[in-house]
Each structure stands twice: as C-alpha cells, then as structure tokens.
Protein backbone atom coordinates (compact mmCIF):
# COMPACT_ATOMS: atom_id res chain seq x y z
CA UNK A 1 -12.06 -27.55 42.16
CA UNK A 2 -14.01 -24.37 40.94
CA UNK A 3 -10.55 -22.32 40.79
CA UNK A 4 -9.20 -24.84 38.87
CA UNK A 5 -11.94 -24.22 36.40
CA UNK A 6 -11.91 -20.63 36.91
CA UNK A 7 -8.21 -20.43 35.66
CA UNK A 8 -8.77 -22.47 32.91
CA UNK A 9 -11.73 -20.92 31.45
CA UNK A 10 -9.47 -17.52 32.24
CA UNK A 11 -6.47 -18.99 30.26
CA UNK A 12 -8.64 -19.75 27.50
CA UNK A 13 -10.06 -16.90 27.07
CA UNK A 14 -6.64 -14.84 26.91
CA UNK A 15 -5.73 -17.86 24.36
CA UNK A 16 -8.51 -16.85 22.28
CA UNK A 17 -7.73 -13.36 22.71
CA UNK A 18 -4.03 -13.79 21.45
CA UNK A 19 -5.62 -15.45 18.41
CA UNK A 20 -7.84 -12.72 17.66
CA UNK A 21 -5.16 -10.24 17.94
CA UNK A 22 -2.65 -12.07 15.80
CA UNK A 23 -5.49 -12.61 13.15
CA UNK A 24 -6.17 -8.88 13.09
CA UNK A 25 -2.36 -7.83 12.70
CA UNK A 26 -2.08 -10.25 10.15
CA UNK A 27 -5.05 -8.97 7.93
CA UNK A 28 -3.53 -5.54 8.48
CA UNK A 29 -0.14 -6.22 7.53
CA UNK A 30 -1.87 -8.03 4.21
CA UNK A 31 -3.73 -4.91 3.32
CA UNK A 32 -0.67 -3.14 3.81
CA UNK A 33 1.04 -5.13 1.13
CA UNK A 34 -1.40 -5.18 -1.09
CA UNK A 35 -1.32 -1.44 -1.48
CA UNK A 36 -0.43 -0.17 -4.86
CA UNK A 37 2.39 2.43 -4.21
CA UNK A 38 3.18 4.97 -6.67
CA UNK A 39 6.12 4.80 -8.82
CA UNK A 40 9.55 6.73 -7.31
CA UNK A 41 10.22 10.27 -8.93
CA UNK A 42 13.09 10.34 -10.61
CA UNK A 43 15.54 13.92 -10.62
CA UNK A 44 16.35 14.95 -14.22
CA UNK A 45 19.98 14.67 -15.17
CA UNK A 46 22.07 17.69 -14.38
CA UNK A 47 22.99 18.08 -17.92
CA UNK A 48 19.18 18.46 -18.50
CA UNK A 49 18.14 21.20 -15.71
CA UNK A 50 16.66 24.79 -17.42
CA UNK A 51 16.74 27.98 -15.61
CA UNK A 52 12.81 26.73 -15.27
CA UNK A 53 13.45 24.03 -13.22
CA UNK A 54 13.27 25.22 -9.91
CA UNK A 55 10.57 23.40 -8.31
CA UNK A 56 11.15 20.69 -5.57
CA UNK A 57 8.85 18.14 -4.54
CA UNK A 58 8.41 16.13 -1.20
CA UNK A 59 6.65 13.04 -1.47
CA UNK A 60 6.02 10.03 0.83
CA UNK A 61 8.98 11.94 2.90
CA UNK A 62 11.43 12.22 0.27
CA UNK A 63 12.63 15.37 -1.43
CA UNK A 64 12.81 15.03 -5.51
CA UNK A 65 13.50 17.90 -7.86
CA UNK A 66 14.04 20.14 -9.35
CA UNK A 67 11.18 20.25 -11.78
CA UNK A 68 9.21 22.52 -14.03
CA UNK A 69 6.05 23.92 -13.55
CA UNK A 70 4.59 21.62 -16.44
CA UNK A 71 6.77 18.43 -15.02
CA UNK A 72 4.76 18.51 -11.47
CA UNK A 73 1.19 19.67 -13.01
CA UNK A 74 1.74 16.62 -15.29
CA UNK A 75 2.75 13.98 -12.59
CA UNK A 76 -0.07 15.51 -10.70
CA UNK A 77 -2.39 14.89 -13.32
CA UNK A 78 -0.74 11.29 -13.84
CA UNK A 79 -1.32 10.17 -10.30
CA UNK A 80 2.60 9.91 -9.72
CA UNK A 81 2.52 12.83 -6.63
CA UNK A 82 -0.86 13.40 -4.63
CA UNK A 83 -2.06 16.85 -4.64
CA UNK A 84 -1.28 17.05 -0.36
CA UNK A 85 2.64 16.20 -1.58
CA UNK A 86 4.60 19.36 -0.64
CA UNK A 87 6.10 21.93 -3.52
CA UNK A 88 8.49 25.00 -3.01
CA UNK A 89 10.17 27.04 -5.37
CA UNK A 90 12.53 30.07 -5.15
CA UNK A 91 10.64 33.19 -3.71
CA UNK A 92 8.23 30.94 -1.70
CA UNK A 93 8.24 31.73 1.91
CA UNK A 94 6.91 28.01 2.67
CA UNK A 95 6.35 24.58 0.96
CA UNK A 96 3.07 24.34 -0.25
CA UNK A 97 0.62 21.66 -1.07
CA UNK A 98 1.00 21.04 -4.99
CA UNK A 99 -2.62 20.67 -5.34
CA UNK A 100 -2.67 25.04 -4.98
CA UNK A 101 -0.08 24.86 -7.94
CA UNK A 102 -2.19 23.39 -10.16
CA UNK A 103 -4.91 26.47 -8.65
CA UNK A 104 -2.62 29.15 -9.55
C-alpha cells in the first residue's frame, strides 16, 4: 500500500514539474515575441552607389552595404544598427564594431 502511494505522490510531482516547465517556456517564447526588432537595412540601388560607398555592415547575421560613412553614423544614431554590429571597409584588415566608427 505505501508504494502505491509512493508512486503516486512521485508521478505527481513530475506532473507538476512538466507544468512548471511548460509555463516557463511559454513565458519565454512570449517575451521573445514581444521584442521590438529593428527595421531590415536596405542596400542602395546600384544606380545610386558613389565611389564613397564602400562600407559594409553585418547586422543580426546578415551582411548589408555598401554604405557611406554618414549612412552608418546616421543609422547608428537612429537606432537601426547597434553600435556591437560589425563594419569593414576597403583597407581594413578586420571588421570592426561600428560603435569605433563613430570614435574615429
């Protein structure tokens, strides 16, 4: 009789467990949506590019550019890249963070 009640006090508690888990995936996956993501970059047209654009950008894992100088200080600025988004341009021996472009 007592490991009758054993296993069902066990199964409960791994019932109850489940819940708990589901409850706190759920929550996550809500804050997760509810995230405000920025708005996509968007490549000038080719029939627009200056000898001055020769910036690219990576942000949230995508590559976008080129731009000019003033085009990624002012999304900076704007909130539309975050300064730890990655910059190169020609002559740079890495990609840098754009937040040292702004610096410079």
């Amino acid at each position: 009789m007592q490991s009758k009640f054993v296993a069902w006090v066990s199964l409960i508690l791994a019932v109850v467990g489940l819940v708990l888990f589901a409850r706190r995936v759920i929550l996550w996956r809500m804050r997760q949506a509810a995230t405000p993501k920025a708005a996509p970059l968007e490549t000038p047209p080719l029939a627009e590019l200056t000898p001055d654009h020769r910036i690219l950008v990576i942000s949230n894992g995508e590559q976008f550019g080129p731009f000019t100088r003033a085009e990624v200080l002012s999304m900076l600025q704007a909130g539309r890249i975050a300064p730890d988004a990655m910059c190169w341009e020609p002559g740079a021996v890495d990609w840098i963070p754009v937040k040292t472009l702004a610096a410079a």
